[in-house]
Protein backbone atom coordinates (compact mmCIF):
# COMPACT_ATOMS: atom_id res chain seq x y z
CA UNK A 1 93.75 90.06 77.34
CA UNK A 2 94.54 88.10 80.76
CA UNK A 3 97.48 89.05 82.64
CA UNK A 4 99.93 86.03 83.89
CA UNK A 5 100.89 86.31 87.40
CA UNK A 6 102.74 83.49 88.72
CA UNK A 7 101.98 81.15 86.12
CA UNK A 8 98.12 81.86 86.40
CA UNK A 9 95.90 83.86 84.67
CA UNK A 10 94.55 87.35 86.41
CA UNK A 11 92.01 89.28 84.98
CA UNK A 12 93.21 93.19 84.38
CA UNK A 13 92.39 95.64 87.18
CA UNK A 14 90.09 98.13 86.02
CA UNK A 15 89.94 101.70 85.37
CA UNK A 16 89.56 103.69 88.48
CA UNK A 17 86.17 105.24 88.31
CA UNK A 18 84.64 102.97 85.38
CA UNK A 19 81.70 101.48 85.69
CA UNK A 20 81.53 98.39 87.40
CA UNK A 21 79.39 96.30 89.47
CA UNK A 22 76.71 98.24 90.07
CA UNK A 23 78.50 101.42 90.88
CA UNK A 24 82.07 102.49 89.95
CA UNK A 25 85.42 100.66 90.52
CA UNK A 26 87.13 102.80 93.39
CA UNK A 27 90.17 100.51 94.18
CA UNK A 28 92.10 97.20 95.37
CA UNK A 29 92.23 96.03 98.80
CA UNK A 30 94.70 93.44 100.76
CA UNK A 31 92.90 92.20 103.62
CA UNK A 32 95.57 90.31 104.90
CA UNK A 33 97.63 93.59 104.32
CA UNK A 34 100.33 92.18 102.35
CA UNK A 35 99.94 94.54 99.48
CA UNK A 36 98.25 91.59 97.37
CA UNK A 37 94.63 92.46 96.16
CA UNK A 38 92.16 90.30 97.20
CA UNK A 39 89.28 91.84 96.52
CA UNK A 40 88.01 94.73 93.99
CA UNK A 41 86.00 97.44 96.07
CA UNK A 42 83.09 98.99 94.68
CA UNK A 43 81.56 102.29 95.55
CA UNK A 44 77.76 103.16 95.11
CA UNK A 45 76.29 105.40 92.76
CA UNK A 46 75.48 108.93 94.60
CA UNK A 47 71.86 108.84 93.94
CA UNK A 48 70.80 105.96 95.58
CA UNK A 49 73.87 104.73 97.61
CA UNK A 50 74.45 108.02 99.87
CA UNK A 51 72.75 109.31 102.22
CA UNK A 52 73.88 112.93 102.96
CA UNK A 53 72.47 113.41 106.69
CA UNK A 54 72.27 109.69 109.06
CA UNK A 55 73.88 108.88 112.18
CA UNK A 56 76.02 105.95 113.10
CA UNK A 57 74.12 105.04 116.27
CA UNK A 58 70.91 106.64 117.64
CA UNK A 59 72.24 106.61 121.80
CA UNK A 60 76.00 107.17 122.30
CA UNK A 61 77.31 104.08 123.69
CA UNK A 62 80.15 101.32 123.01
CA UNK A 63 80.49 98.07 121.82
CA UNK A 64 80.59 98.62 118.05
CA UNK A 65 82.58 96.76 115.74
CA UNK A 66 85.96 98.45 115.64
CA UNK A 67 87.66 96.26 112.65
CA UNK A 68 89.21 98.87 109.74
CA UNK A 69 89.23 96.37 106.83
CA UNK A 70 86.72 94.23 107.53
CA UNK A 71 83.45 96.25 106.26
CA UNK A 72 81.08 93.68 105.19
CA UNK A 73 81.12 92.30 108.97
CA UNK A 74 81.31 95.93 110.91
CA UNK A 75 78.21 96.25 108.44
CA UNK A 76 76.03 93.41 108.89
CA UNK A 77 76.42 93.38 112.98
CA UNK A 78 74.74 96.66 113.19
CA UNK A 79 71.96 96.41 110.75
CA UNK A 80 69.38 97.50 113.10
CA UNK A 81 67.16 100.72 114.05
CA UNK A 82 69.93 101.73 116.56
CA UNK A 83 72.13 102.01 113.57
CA UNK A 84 70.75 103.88 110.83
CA UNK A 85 73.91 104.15 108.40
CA UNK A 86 74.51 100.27 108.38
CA UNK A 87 70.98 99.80 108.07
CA UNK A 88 70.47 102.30 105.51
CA UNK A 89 73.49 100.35 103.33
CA UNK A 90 72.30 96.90 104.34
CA UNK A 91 69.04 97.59 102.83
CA UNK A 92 69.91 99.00 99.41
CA UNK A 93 69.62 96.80 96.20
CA UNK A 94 71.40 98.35 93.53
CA UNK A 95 71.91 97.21 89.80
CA UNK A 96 70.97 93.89 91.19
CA UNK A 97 73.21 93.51 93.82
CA UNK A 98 71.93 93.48 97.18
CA UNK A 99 75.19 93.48 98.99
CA UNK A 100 76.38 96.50 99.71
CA UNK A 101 77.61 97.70 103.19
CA UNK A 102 79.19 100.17 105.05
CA UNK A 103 82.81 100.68 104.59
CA UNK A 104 85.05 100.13 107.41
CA UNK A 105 87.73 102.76 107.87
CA UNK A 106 90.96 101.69 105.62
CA UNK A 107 88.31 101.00 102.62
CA UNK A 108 86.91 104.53 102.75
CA UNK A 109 90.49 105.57 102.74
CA UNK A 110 91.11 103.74 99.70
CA UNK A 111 88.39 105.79 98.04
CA UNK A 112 90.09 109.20 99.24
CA UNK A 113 93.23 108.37 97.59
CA UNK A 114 91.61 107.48 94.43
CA UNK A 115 88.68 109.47 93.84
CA UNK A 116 89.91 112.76 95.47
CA UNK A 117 87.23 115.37 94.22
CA UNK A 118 90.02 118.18 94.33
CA UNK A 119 93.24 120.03 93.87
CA UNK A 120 93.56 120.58 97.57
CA UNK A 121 96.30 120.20 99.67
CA UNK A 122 96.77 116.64 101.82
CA UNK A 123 96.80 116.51 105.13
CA UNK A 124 100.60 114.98 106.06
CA UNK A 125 98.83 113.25 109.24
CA UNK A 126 97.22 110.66 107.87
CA UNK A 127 97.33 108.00 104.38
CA UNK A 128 99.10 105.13 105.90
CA UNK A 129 96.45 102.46 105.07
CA UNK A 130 98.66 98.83 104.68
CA UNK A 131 95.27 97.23 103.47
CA UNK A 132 95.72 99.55 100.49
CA UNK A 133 97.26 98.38 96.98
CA UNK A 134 99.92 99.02 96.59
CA UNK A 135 100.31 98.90 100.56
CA UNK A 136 101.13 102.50 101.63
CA UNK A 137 103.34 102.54 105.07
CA UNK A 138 103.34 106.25 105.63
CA UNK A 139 101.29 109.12 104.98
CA UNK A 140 100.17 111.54 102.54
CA UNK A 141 102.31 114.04 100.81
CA UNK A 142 100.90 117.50 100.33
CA UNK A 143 100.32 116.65 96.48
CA UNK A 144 99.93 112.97 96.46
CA UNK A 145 97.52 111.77 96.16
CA UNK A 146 96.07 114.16 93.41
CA UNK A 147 92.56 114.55 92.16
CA UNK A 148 91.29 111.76 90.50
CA UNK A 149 91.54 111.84 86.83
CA UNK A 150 87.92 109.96 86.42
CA UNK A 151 85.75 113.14 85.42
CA UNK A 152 82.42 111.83 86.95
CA UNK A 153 84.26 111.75 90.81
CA UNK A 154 86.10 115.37 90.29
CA UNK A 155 84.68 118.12 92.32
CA UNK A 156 82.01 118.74 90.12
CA UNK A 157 81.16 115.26 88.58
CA UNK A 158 78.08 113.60 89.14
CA UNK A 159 79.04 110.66 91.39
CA UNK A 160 82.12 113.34 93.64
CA UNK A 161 81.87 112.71 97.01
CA UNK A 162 81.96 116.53 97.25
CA UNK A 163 84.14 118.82 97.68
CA UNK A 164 83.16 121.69 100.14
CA UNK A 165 84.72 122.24 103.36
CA UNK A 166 81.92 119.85 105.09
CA UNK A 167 82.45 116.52 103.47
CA UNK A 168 82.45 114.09 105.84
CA UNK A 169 81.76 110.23 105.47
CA UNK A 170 81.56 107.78 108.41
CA UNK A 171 83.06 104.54 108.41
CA UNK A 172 81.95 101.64 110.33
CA UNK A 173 85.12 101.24 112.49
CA UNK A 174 84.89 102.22 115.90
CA UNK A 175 87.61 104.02 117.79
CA UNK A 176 89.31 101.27 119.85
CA UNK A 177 91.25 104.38 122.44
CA UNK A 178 87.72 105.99 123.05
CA UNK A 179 84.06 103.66 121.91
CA UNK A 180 81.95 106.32 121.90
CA UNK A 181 83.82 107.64 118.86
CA UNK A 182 83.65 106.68 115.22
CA UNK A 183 86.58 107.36 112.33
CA UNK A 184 85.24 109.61 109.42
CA UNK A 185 86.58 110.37 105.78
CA UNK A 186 87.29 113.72 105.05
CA UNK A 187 86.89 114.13 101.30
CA UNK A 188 88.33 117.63 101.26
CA UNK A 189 92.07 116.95 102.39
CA UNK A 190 92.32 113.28 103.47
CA UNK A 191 92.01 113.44 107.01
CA UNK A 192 90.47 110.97 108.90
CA UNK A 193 89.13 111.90 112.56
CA UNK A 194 86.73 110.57 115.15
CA UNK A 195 83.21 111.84 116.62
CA UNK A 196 80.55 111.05 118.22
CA UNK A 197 78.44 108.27 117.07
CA UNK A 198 75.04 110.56 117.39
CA UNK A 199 75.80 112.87 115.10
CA UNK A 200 74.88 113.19 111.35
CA UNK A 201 77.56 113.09 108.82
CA UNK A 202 77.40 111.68 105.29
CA UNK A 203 77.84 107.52 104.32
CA UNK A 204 78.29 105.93 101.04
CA UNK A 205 77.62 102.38 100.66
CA UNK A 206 80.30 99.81 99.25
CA UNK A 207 80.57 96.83 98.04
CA UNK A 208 83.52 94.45 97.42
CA UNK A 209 84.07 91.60 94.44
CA UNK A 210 86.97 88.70 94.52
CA UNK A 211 89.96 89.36 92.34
């Protein structure tokens, strides 16, 4: 059944971690940050939309894109050779979708919150993400968020974005204090950090659907 909001029909938000899209429904996001969804965000299923060892840029140089919500464009400006994880994302076709992308930093932290693999302990430095829904203004807590309750994304689920001491994801948003630095996901306890663009970390393609 359709929910009214407003006087107008909106469809129910689905379960976090059901199947949906082509992968597995990971969240809401506000890209106008105002705490109203405006798009459904998919992530990729591990087997085909990972890759466990690429680096964001093959020299370490600036002028990447350095927007944290915007994914789909970060994505699409660097699908090249110099960029293997937005090419690697730009060129996967999955369930019949060919538009998947790399996330940009506040959607991969939208994944974190709800598809933590574990039990561990947040970091209290970072969560903040306003392009969240519900729009989060300050950080984590030590136990919030928790581990997901979707089985297949806990620590030892098929699609878990891991959860050993060495899980980290890039994003697609570039540092705007230092540009030869790139923010990364870290599955274990939530932080997000930056690093050099030539090194090889994890990335897990996205894709996002209109509420």
């Amino acid at each position: 059944m359709l929910n009214v909001v407003g006087g107008t029909f909106a469809a129910p938000v689905p379960v976090v971690g059901s199947a949906l899209g082509g992968g597995f429904f990971a969240g809401q996001i506000s890209t106008a940050g105002n705490g109203i969804a405006d798009y459904n965000l998919i992530i990729g299923p591990v087997a085909s939309a990972e890759n466990s060892s690429i680096k964001y840029k093959t020299t370490n140089t600036g002028g990447d894109p350095t927007s944290v919500i915007d994914g789909p464009t970060n994505s699409s400006t660097m699908n090249d050779a110099t960029h293997p994880a937005a090419q690697f994302c730009e060129g996967l076709t999955i369930g019949g979708f060919s538009d998947w992308y790399m996330p940009a930093k506040n959607e991969l932290e939208v994944c974190y919150f709800n598809l933590k693999p574990t039990t561990q302990t947040n970091t209290t430095a970072n969560g903040s993400n306003t392009n969240a829904v519900p729009s989060r203004g300050s950080n984590y807590t030590s136990g919030t968020p928790a581990q997901t309750t979707a089985a297949i994304f806990q620590s030892t689920g098929a699609e878990t974005f891991g959860s050993g001491g060495g899980v980290y994801y890039w994003s697609s948003s570039e540092s705007t204090t230092n540009n030869l630095n790139v923010f990364l996901q870290y599955f274990f306890n939530g932080s997000q950090f930056l690093d050099y663009k030539f090194r090889s970390y994890r990335v897990r393609a996205v894709r996002r659907v209109a509420v």
